[in-house]
Protein backbone atom coordinates (compact mmCIF):
# COMPACT_ATOMS: atom_id res chain seq x y z
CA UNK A 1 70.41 76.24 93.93
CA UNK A 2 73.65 74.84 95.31
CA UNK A 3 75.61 73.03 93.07
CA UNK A 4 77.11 70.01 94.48
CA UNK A 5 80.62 70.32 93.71
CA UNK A 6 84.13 71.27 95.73
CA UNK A 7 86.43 73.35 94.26
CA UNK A 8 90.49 73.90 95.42
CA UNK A 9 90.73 77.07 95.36
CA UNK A 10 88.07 80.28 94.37
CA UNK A 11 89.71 83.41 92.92
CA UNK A 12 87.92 86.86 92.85
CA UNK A 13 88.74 89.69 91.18
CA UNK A 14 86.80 93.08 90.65
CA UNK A 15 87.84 93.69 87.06
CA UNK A 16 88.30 91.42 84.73
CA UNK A 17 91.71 92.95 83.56
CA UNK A 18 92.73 91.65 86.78
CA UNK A 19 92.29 87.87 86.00
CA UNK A 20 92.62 87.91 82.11
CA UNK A 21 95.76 86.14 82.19
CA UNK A 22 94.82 83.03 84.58
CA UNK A 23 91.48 83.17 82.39
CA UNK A 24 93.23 82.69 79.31
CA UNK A 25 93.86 78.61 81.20
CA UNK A 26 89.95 78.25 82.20
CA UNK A 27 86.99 77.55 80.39
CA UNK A 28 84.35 80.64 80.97
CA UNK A 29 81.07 79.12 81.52
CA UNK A 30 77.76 81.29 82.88
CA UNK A 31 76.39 79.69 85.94
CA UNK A 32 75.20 79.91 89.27
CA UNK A 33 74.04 83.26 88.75
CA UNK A 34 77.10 84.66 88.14
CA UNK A 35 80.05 84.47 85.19
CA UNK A 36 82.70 81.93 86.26
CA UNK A 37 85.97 81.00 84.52
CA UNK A 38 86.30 77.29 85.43
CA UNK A 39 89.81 74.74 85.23
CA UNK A 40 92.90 73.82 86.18
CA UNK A 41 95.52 75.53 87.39
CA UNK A 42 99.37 73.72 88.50
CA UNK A 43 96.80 70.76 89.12
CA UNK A 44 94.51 72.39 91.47
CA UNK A 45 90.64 73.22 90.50
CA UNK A 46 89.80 76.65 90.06
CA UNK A 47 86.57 78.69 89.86
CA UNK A 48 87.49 82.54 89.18
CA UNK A 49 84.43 85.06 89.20
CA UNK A 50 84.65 88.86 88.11
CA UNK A 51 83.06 90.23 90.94
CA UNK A 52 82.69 94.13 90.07
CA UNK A 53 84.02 96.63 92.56
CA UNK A 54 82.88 97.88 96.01
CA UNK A 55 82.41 95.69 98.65
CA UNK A 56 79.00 94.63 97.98
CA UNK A 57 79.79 93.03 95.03
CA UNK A 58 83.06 91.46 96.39
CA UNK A 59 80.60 89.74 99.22
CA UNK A 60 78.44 88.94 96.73
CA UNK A 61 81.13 87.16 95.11
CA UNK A 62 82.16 85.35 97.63
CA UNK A 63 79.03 84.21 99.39
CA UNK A 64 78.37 82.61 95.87
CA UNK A 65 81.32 81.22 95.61
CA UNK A 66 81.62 79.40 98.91
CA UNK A 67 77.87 78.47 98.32
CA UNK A 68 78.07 76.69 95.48
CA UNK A 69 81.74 75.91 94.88
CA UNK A 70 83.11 75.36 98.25
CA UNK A 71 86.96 76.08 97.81
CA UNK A 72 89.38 75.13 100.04
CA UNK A 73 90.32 79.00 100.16
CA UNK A 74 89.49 81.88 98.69
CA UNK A 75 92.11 84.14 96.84
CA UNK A 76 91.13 88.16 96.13
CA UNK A 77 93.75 89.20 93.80
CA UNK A 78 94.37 92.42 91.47
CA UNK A 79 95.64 96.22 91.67
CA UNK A 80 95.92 98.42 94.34
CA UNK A 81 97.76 101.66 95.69
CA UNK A 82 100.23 101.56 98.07
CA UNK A 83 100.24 104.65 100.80
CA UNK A 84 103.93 107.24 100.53
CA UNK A 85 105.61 105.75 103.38
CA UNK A 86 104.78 101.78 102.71
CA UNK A 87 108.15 101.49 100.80
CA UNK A 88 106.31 99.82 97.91
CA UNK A 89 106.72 100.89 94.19
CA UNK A 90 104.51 100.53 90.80
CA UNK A 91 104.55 97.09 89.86
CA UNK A 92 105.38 95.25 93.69
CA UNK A 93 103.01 92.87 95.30
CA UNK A 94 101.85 93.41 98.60
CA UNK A 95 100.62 90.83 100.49
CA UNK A 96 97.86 91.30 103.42
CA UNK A 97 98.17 89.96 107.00
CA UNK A 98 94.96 91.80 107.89
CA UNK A 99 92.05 93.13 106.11
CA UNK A 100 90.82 96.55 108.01
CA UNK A 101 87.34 98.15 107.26
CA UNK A 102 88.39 102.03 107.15
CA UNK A 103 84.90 103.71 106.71
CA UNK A 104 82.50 101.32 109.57
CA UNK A 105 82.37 103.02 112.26
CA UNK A 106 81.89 106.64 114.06
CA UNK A 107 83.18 110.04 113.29
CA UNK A 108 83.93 112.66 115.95
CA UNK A 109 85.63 115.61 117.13
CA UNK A 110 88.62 114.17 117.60
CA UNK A 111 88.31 111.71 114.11
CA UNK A 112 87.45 108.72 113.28
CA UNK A 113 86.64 105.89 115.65
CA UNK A 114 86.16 101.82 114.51
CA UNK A 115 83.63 99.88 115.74
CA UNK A 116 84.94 99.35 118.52
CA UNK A 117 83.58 102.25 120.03
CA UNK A 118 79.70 101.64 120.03
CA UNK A 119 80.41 98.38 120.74
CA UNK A 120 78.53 96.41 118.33
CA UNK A 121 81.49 93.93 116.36
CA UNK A 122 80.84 93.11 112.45
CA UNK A 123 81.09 89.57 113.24
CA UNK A 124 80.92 87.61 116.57
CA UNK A 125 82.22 83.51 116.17
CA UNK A 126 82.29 81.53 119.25
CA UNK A 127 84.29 83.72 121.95
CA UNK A 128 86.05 85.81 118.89
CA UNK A 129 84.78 89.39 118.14
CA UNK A 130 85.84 90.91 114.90
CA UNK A 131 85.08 94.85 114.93
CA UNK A 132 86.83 96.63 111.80
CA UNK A 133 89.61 94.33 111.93
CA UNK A 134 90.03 90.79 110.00
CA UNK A 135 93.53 88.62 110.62
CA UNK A 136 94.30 86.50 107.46
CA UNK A 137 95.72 83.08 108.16
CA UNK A 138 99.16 83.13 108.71
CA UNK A 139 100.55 80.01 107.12
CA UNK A 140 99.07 81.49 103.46
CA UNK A 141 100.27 84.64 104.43
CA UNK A 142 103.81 83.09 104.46
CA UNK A 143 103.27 80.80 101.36
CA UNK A 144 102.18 84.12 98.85
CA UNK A 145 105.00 86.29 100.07
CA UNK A 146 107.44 83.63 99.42
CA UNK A 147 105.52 82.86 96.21
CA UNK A 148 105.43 87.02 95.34
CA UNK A 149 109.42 87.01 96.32
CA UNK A 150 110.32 85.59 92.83
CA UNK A 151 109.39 88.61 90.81
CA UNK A 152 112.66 90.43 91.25
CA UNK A 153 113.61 93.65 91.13
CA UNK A 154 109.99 93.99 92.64
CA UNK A 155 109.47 93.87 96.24
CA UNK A 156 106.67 91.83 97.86
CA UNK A 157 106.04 93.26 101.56
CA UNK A 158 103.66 92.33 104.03
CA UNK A 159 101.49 94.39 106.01
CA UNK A 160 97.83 95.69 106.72
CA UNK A 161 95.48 96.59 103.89
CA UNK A 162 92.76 99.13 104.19
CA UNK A 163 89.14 98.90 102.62
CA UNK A 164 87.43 101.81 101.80
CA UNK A 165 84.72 103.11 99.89
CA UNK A 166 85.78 105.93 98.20
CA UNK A 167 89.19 105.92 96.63
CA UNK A 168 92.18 107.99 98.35
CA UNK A 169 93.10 111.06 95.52
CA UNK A 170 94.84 113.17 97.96
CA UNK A 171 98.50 113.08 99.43
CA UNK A 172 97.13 114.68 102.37
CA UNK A 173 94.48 112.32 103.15
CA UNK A 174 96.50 109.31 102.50
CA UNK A 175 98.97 110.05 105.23
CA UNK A 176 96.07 110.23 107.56
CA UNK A 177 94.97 106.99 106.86
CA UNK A 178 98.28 105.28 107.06
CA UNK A 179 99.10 106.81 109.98
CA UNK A 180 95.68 106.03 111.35
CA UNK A 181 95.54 102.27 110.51
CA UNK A 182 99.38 101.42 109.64
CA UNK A 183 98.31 100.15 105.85
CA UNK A 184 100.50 99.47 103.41
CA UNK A 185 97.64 99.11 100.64
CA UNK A 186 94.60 100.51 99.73
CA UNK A 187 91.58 98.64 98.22
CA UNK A 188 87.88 98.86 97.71
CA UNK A 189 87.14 94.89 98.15
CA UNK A 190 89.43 92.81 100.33
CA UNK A 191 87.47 93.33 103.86
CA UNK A 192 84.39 92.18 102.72
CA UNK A 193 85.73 89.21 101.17
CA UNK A 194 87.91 88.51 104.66
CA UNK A 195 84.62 89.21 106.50
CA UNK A 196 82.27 86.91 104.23
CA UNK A 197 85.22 84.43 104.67
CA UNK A 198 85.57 84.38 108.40
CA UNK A 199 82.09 84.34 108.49
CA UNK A 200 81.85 80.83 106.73
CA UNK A 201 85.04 79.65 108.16
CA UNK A 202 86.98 80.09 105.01
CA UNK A 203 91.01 80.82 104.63
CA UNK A 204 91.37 83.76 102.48
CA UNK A 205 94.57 84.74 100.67
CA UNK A 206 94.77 88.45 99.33
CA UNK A 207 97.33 89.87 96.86
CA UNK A 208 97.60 92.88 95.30
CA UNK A 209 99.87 94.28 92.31
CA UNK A 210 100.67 98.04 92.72
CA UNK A 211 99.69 100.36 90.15
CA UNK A 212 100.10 103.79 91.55
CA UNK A 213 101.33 105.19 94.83
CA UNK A 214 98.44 106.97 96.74
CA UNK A 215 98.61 110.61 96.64
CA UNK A 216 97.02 113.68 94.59
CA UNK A 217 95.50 111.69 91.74
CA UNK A 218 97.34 111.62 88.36
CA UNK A 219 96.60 108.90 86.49
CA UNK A 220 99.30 109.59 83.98
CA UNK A 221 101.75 107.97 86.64
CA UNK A 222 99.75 104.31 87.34
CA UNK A 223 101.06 101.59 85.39
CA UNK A 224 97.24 98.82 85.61
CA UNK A 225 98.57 96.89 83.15
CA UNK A 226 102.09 95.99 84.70
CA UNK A 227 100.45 95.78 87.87
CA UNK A 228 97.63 92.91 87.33
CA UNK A 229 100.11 91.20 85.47
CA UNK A 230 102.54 91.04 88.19
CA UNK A 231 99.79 89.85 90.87
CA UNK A 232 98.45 86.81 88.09
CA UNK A 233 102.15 85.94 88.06
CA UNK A 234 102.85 86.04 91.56
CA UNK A 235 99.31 84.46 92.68
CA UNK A 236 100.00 81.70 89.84
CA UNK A 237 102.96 80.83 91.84
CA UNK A 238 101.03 80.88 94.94
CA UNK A 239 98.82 78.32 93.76
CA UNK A 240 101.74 76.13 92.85
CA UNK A 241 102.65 76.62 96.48
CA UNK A 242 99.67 75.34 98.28
């Protein structure tokens, strides 16, 4: 059933550690089939949902939330590693100017191919085709790294996140898929949010707080905790912003 009410702005995250300090502002009510922490936020609405991870349950998310919410724009924010040569450290916020789906597609000889190559896009809108690639709007893009810039000494940076489905937890393969797709971040969510979102015609802001650098997994180096703190700060400023 679609409830009959317009929200400013719908925030997804996969964990709830990733959200726990915006939620501590909103009332959490169960609704809508799903577990939403309603309020105000710098005196815009706000509907956050814990989506769980993957990209199913990120489209879930988001399908519900433009269904029976219908925000303005959609923000996913919460942790992610950032490939060796990104220039990013534990504790930055990177900022995504495209969302890139880095498992759809074929696999041959010569590697992986996108798409692209059988043909078929992931979405088709009007004369636009969208393969394994998804833009972000531009003028929010500008608004959360200026928004991300106050957290000093960290770095917010720009750049192309990558989607996949199985986490990165080698050096070796990480340097393939930078080189591959020119990502700065790595994520298991954000495409399938940008594709549900360009699908309904939806802006979509992504941010993500950098716990660990991708490379042979060692969890004894990730800082979580610093890092979803860092991305409620800087996405609390964003919302100020717009």
């Amino acid at each position: 059933m679609k409830i009959n009410k317009r929200t400013d702005i719908g925030i997804i995250v996969s964990v709830s550690a990733e959200g726990s300090m915006l939620c501590r502002n909103l009332g959490r009510k169960t609704r809508a089939g799903g577990l939403y922490y309603e309020g105000s936020l710098s005196g815009k609405q706000v509907m956050l949902t814990v989506s769980g991870i993957g990209k199913v349950n990120a489209a879930h998310a988001a399908t519900r939330l433009i269904h029976n919410f219908s925000p303005a724009v959609i923000m996913n924010i919460g942790i992610g590693g950032a490939y060796p040569s990104s220039g990013l450290k534990i504790g930055d916020i990177a900022v995504a100017e495209k969302e890139i789906y880095g498992d759809e597609g074929v696999l041959l000889k010569d590697g992986f191919h996108g798409t692209d190559l059988i043909c078929i896009p992931l979405v088709k809108k009007g004369r636009k085709r969208y393969f394994n690639e998804f833009p972000l709007d531009k003028s929010y893009v500008r608004k959360s790294v200026s928004a991300a810039s106050c957290f000093t000494p960290h770095v917010s940076r720009k750049g192309s996140f990558l989607t996949v489905s199985a986490c990165t937890g080698t050096r070796k393969r990480a340097i393939e898929l930078e080189y591959r797709f020119g990502a700065i971040c790595e994520n298991m969510e954000g495409a399938a949010i940008a594709h549900i979102c360009t699908l309904y015609g939806v802006p979509v802001i992504e941010m993500r707080g950098i716990s660990n650098i991708v490379e042979d997994r060692d969890r004894s180096k990730w800082n979580i905790t610093l890092a979803a703190e860092n991305c409620q700060k800087a996405a609390l400023e964003c919302i100020r912003a717009i």
